[in-house]
N, C-alpha and C. Protein backbone atom coordinates (compact mmCIF):
# COMPACT_ATOMS: atom_id res chain seq x y z
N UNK A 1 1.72 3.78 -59.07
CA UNK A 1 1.20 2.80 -60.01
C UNK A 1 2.35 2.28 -60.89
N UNK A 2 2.24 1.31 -60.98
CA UNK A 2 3.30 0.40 -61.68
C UNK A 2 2.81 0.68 -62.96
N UNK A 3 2.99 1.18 -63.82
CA UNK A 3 2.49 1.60 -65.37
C UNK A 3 3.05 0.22 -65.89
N UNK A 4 3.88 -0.38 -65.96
CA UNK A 4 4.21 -1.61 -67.33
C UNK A 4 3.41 -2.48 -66.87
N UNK A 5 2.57 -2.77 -65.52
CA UNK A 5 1.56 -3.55 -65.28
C UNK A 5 0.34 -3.24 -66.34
N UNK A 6 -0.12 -2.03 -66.40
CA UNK A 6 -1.38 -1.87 -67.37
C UNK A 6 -1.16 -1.70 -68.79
N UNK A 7 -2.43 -1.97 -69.32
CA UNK A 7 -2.14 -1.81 -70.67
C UNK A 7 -2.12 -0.34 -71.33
N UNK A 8 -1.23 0.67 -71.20
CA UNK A 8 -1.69 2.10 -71.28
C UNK A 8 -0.20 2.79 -71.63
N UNK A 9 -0.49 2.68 -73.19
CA UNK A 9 1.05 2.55 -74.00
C UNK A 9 1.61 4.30 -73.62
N UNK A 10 2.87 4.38 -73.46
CA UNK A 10 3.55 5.77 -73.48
C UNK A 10 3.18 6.54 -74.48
N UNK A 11 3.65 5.77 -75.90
CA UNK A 11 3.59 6.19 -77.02
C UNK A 11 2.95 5.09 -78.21
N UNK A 12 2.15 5.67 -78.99
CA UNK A 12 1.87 4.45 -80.05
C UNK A 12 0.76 3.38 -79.43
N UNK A 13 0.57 2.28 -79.36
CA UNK A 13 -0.17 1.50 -79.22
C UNK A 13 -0.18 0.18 -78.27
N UNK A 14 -1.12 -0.20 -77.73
CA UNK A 14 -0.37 -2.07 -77.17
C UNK A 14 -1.84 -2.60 -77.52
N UNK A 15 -1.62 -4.05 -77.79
CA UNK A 15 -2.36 -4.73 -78.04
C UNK A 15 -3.46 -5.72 -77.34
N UNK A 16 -4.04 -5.44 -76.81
CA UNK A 16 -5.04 -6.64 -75.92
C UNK A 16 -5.75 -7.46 -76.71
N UNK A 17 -6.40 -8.53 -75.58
CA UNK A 17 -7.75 -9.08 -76.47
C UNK A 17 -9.21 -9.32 -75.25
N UNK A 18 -10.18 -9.01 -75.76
CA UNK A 18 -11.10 -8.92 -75.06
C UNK A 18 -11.78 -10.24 -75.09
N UNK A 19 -12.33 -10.48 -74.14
CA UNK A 19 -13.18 -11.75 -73.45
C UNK A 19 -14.48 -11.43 -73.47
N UNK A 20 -15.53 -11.91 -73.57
CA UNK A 20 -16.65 -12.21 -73.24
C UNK A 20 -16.84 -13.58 -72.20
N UNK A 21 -17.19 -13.15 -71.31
CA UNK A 21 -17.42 -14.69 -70.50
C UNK A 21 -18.76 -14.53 -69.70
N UNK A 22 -19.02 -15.95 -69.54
CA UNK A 22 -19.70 -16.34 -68.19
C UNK A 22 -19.63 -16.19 -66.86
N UNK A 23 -17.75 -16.41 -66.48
CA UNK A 23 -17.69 -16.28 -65.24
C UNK A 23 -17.03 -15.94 -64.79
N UNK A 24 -16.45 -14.52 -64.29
CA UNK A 24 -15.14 -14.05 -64.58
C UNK A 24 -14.11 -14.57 -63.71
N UNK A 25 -14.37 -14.97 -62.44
CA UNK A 25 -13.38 -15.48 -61.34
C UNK A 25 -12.69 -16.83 -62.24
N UNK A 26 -13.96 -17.43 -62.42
CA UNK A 26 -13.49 -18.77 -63.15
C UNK A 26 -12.46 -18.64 -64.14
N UNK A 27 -12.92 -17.42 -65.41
CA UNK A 27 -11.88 -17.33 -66.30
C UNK A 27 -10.50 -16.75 -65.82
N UNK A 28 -10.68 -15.58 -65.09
CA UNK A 28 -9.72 -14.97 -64.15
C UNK A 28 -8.87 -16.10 -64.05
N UNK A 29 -8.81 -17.18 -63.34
CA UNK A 29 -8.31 -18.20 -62.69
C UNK A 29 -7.75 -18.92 -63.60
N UNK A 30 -8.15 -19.32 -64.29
CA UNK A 30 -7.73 -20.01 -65.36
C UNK A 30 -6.20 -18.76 -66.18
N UNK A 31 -6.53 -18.22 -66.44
CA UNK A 31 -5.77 -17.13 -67.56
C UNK A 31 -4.49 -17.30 -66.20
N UNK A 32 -4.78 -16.87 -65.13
CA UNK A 32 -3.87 -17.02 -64.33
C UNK A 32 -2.87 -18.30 -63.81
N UNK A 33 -3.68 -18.97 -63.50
CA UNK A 33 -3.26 -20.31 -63.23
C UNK A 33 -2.28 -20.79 -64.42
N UNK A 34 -3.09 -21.18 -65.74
CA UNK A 34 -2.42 -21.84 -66.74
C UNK A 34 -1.79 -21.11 -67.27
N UNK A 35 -2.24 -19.99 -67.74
CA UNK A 35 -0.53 -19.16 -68.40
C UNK A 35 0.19 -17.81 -67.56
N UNK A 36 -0.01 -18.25 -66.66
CA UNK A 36 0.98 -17.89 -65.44
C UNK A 36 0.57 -16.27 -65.77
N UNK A 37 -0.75 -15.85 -65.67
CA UNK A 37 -0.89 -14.46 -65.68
C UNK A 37 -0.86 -13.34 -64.82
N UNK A 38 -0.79 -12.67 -64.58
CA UNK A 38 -0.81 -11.47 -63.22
C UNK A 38 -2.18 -10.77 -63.05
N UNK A 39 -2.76 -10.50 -62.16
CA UNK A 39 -4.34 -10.03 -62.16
C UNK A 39 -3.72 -8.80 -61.60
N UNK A 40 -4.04 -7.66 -62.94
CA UNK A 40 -3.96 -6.38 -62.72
C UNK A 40 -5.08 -5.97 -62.23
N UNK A 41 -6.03 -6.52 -62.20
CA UNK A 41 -7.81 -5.94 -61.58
C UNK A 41 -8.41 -7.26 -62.06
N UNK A 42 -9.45 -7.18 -60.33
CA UNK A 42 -10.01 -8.13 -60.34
C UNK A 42 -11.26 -8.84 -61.27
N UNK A 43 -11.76 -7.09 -61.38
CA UNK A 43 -13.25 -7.46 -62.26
C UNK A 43 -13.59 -5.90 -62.46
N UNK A 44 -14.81 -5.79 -63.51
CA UNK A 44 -15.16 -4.66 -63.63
C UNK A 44 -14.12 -3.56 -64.50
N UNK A 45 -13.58 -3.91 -65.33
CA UNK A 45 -13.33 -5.03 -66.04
C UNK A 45 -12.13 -5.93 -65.32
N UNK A 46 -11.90 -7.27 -65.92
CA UNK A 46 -10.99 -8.13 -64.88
C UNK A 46 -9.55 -8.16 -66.30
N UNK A 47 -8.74 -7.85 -65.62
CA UNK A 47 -7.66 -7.21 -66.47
C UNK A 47 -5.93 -8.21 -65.86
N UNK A 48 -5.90 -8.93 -66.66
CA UNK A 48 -4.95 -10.11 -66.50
C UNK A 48 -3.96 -10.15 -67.55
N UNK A 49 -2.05 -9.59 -66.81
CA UNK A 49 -1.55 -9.63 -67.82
C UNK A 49 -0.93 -11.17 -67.85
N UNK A 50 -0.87 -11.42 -69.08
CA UNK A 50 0.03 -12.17 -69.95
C UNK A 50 0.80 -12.47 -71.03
N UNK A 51 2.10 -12.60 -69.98
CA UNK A 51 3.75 -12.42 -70.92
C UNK A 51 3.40 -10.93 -71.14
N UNK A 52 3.72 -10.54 -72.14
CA UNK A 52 3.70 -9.33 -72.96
C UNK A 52 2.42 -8.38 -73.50
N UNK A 53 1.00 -9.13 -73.24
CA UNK A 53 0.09 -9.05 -73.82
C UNK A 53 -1.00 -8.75 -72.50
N UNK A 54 -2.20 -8.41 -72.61
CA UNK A 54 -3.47 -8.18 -71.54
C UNK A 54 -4.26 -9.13 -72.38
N UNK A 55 -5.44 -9.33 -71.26
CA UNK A 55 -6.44 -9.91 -71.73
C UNK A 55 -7.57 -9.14 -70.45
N UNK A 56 -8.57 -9.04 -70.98
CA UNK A 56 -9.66 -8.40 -70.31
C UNK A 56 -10.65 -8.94 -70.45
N UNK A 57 -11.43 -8.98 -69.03
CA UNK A 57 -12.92 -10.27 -69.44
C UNK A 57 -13.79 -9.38 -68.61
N UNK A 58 -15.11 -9.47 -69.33
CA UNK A 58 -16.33 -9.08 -67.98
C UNK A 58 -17.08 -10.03 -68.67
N UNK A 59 -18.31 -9.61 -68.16
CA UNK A 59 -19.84 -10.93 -68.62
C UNK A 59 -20.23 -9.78 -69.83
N UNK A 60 -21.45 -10.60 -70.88
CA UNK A 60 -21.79 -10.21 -71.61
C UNK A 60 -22.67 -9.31 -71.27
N UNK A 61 -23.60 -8.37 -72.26
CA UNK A 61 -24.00 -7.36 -72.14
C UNK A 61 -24.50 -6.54 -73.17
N UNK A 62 -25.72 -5.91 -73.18
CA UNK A 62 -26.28 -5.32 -74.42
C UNK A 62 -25.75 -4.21 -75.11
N UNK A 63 -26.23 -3.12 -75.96
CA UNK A 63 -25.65 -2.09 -76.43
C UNK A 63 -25.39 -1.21 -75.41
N UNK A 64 -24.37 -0.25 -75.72
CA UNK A 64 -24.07 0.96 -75.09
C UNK A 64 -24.00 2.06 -75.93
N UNK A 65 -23.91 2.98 -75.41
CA UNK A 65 -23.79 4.40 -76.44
C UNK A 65 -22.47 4.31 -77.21
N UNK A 66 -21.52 3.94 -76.78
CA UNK A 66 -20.26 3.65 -77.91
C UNK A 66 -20.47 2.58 -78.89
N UNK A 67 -21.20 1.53 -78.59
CA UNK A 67 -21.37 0.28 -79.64
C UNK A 67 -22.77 0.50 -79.19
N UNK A 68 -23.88 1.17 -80.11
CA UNK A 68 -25.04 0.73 -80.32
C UNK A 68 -25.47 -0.74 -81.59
N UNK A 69 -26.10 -1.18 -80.92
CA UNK A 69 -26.71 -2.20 -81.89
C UNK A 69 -25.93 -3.71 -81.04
N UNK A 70 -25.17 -3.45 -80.89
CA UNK A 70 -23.90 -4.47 -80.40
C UNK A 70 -24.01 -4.96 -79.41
N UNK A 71 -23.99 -6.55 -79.44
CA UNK A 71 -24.76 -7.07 -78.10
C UNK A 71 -23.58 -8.14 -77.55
N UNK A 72 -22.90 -8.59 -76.73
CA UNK A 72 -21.90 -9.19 -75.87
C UNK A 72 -21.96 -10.44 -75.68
N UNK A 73 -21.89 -11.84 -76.07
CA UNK A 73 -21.86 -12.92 -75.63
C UNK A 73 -20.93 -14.04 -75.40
N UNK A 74 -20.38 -14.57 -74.81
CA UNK A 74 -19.74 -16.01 -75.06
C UNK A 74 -20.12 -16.59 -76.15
N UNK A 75 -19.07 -17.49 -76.73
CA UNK A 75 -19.57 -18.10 -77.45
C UNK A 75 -19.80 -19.52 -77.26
N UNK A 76 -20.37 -19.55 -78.49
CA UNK A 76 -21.14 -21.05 -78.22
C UNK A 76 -20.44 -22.23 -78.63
N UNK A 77 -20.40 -22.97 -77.75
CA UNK A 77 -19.61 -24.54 -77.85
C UNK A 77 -20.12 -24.91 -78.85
N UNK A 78 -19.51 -24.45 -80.26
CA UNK A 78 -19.71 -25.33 -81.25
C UNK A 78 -18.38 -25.29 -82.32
N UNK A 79 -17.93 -25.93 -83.29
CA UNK A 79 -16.99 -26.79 -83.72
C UNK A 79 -16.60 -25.75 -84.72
N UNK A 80 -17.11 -24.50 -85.27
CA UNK A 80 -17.39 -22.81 -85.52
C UNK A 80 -16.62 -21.97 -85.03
N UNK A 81 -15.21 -21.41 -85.39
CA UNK A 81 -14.95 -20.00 -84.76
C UNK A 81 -14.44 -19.07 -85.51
N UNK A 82 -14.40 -17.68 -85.28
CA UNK A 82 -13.62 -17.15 -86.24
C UNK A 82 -12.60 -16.48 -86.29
N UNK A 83 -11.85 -17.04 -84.31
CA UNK A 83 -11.11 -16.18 -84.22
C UNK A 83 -10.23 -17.03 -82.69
N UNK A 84 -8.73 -16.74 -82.37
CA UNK A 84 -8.58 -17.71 -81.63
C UNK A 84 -7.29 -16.93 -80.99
N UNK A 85 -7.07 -16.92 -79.82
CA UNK A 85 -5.84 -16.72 -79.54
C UNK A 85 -4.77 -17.43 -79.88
N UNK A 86 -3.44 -17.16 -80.25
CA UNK A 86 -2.44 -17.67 -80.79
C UNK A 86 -1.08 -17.56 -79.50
N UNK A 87 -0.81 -18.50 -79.08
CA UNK A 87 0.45 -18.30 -77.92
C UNK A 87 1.53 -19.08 -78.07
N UNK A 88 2.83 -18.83 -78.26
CA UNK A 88 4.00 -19.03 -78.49
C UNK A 88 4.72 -19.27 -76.99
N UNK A 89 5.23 -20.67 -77.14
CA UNK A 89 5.98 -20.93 -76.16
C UNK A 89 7.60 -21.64 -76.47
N UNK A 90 8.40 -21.47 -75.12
CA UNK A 90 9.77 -21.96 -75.47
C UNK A 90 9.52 -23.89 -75.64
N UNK A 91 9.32 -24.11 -74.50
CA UNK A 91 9.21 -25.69 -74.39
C UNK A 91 7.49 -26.18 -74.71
N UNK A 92 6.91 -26.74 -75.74
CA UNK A 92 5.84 -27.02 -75.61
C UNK A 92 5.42 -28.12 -74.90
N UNK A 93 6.70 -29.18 -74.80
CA UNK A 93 5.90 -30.53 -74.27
C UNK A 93 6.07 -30.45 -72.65
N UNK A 94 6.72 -28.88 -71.80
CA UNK A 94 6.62 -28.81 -70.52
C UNK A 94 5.22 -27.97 -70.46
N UNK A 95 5.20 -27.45 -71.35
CA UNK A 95 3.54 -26.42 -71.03
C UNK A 95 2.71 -27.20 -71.04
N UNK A 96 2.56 -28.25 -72.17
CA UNK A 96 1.50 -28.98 -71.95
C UNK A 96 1.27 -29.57 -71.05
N UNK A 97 2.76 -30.32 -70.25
CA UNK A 97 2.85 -30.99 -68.96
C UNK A 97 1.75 -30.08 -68.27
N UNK A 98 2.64 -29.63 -67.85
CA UNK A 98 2.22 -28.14 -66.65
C UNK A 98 0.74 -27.83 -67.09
N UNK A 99 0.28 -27.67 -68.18
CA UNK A 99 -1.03 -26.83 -68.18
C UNK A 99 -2.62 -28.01 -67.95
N UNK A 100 -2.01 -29.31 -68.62
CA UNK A 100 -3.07 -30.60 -68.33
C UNK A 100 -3.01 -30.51 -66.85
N UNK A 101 -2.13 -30.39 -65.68
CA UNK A 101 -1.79 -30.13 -64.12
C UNK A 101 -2.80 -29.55 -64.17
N UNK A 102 -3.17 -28.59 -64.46
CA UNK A 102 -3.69 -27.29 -63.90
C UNK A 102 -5.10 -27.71 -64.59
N UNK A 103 -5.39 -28.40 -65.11
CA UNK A 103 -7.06 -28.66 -65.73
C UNK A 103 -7.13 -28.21 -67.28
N UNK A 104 -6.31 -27.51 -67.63
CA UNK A 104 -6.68 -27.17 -68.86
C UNK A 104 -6.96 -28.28 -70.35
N UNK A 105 -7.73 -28.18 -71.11
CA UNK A 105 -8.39 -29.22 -71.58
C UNK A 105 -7.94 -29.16 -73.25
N UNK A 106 -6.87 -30.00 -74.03
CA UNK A 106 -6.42 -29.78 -74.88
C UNK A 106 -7.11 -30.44 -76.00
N UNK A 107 -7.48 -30.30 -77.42
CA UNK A 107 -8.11 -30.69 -78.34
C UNK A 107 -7.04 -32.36 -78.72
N UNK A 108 -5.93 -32.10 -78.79
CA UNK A 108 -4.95 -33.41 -78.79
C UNK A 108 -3.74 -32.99 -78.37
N UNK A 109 -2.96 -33.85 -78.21
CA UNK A 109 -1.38 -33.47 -77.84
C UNK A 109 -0.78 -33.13 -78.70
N UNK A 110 0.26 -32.23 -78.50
CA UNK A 110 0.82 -31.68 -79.55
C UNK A 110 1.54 -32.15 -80.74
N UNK A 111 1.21 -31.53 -82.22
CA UNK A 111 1.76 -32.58 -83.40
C UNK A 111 2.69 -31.57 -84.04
N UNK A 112 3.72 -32.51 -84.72
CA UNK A 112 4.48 -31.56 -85.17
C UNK A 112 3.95 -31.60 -87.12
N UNK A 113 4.22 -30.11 -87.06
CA UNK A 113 3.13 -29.62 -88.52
C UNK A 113 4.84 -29.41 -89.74
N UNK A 114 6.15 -29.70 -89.20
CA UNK A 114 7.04 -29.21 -89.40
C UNK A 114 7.90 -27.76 -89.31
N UNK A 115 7.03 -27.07 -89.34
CA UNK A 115 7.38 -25.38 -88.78
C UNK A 115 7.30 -25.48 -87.58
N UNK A 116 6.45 -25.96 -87.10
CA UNK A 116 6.09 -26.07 -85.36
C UNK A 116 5.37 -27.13 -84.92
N UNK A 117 5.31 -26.96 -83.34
CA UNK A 117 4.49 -27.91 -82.97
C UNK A 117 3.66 -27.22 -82.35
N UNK A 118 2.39 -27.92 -82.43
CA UNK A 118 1.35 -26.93 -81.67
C UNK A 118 0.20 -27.71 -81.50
N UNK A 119 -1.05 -27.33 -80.65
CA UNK A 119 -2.05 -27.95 -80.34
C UNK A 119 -3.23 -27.16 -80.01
N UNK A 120 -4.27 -27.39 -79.52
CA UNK A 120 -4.74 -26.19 -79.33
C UNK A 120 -6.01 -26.63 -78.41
N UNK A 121 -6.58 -25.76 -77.15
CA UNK A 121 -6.94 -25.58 -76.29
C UNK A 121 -8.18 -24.65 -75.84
N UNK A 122 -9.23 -25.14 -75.17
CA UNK A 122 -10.46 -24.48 -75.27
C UNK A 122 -10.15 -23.81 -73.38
N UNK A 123 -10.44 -22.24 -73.01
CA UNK A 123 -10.85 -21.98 -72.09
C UNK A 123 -11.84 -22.20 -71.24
N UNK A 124 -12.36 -22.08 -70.25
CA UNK A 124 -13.73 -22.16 -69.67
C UNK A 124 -14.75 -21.77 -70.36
N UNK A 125 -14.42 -20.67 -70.93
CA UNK A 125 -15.84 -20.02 -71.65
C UNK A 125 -15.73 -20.53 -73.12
N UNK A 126 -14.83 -21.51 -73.92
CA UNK A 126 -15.14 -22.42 -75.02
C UNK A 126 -14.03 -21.91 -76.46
N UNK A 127 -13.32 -20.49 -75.81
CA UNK A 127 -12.59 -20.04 -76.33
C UNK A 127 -11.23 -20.84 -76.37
N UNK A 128 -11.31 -20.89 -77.75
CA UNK A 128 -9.81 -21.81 -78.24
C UNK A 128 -8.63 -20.76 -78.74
N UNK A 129 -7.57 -21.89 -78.17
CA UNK A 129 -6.23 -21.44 -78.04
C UNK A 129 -4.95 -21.72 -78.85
N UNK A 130 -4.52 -21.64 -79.50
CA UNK A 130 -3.49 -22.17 -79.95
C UNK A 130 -1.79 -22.25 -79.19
N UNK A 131 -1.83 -23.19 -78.80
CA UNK A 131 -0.30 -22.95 -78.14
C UNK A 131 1.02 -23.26 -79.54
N UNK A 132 2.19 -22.72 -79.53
CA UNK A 132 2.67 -23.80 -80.23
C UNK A 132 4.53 -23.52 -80.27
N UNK A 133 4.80 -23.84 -80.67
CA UNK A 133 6.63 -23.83 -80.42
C UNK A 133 7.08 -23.88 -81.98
N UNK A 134 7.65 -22.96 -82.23
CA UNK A 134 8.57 -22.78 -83.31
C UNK A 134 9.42 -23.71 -83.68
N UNK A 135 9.80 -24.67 -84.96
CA UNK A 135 10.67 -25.70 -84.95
C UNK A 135 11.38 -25.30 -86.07
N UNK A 136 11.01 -25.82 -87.09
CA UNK A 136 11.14 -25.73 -88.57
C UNK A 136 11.51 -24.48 -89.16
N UNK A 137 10.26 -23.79 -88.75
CA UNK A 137 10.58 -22.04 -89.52
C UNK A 137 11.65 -21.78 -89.14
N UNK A 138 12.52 -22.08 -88.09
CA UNK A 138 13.36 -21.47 -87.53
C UNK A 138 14.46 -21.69 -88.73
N UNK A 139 14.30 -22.83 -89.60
CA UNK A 139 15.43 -22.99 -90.07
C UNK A 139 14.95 -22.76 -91.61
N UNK A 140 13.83 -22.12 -91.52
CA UNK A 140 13.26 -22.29 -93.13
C UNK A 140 12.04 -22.98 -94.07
N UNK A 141 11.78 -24.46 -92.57
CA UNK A 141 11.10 -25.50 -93.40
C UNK A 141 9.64 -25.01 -93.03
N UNK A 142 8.99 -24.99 -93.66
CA UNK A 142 7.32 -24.53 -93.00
C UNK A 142 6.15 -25.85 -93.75
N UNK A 143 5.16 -25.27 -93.00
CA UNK A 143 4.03 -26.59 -92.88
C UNK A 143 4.01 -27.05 -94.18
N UNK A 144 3.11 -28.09 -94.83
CA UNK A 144 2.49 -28.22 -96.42
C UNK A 144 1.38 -27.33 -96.17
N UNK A 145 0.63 -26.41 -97.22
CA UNK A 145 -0.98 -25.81 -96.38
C UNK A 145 -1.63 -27.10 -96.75
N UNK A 146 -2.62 -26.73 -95.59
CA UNK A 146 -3.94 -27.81 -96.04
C UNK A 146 -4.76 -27.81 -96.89
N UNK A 147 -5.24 -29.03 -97.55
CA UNK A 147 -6.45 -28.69 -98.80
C UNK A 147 -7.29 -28.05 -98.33
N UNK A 148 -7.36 -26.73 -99.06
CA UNK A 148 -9.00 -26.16 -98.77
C UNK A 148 -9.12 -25.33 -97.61
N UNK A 149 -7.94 -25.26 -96.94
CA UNK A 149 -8.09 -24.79 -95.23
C UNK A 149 -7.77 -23.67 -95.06
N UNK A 150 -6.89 -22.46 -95.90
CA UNK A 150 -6.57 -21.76 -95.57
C UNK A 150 -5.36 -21.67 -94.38
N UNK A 151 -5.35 -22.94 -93.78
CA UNK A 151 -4.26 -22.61 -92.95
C UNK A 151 -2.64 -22.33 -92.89
């Protein structure tokens, strides 16, 4: 077994993020396709690394004895989230090239905020993405925050 394939730290910790989906081949495919992921397992759970990081998807699902009460869903296509993947790239305006190729469906093209440029991107299952490229910070200059936004 190739151990740096899975997520199953020597020492200390590694970080994943878990999926809820609809459809796992579909998402599978996608995670793969567009950010060039590796399918460590197919399904059950479907375990896809990327860059440095895992991501793990099955379908939703009711309580279990470890999470009672706790019930599993996709979320819902609405304009609402509270939580988003964040992905850092070298070239943003070739990813975006490359990833519109591949179907992926971007909220707008990428703007520059002055720290970075970035844009951001919904998966199959409605889960948004943030791509974005380091510019500014690099040298110090960072965004204005937004009124009211927290961002």
């Amino acid at each position: 077994m190739e151990r740096d394939r899975w997520p199953v730290p020597e020492q200390g910790l590694v970080m994943t993020h878990f999926l809820t989906v609809h459809d796992v081949v579909r998402a599978r495919e996608f995670y793969a396709a567009v950010l060039g992921g590796d399918v460590v397992l197919e399904e059950n759970p479907c375990i896809v690394k990327v860059a440095n990081s895992w991501i793990i998807m099955n379908p939703g699902g009711g309580p279990t004895p470890d999470k009672p009460g706790i019930t599993l869903q996709p979320p819902e296509r609405t304009g609402t989230v509270s939580a988003f993947m964040n992905v850092r790239v070298a070239d943003i305006a070739a990813f975006y090239a490359q990833a519109r190729e591949k179907g992926a469906e971007f909220l707008t093209e990428p703007i520059d905020r002055k720290a970075e440029i970035r844009c951001y991107m919904r998966d199959p299952d409605g889960y948004l993405i943030e791509v974005g490229q380091a510019t500014g910070m690099l040298e110090g200059i960072f965004a204005d925050p937004s009124a009211g936004s927290g961002d």
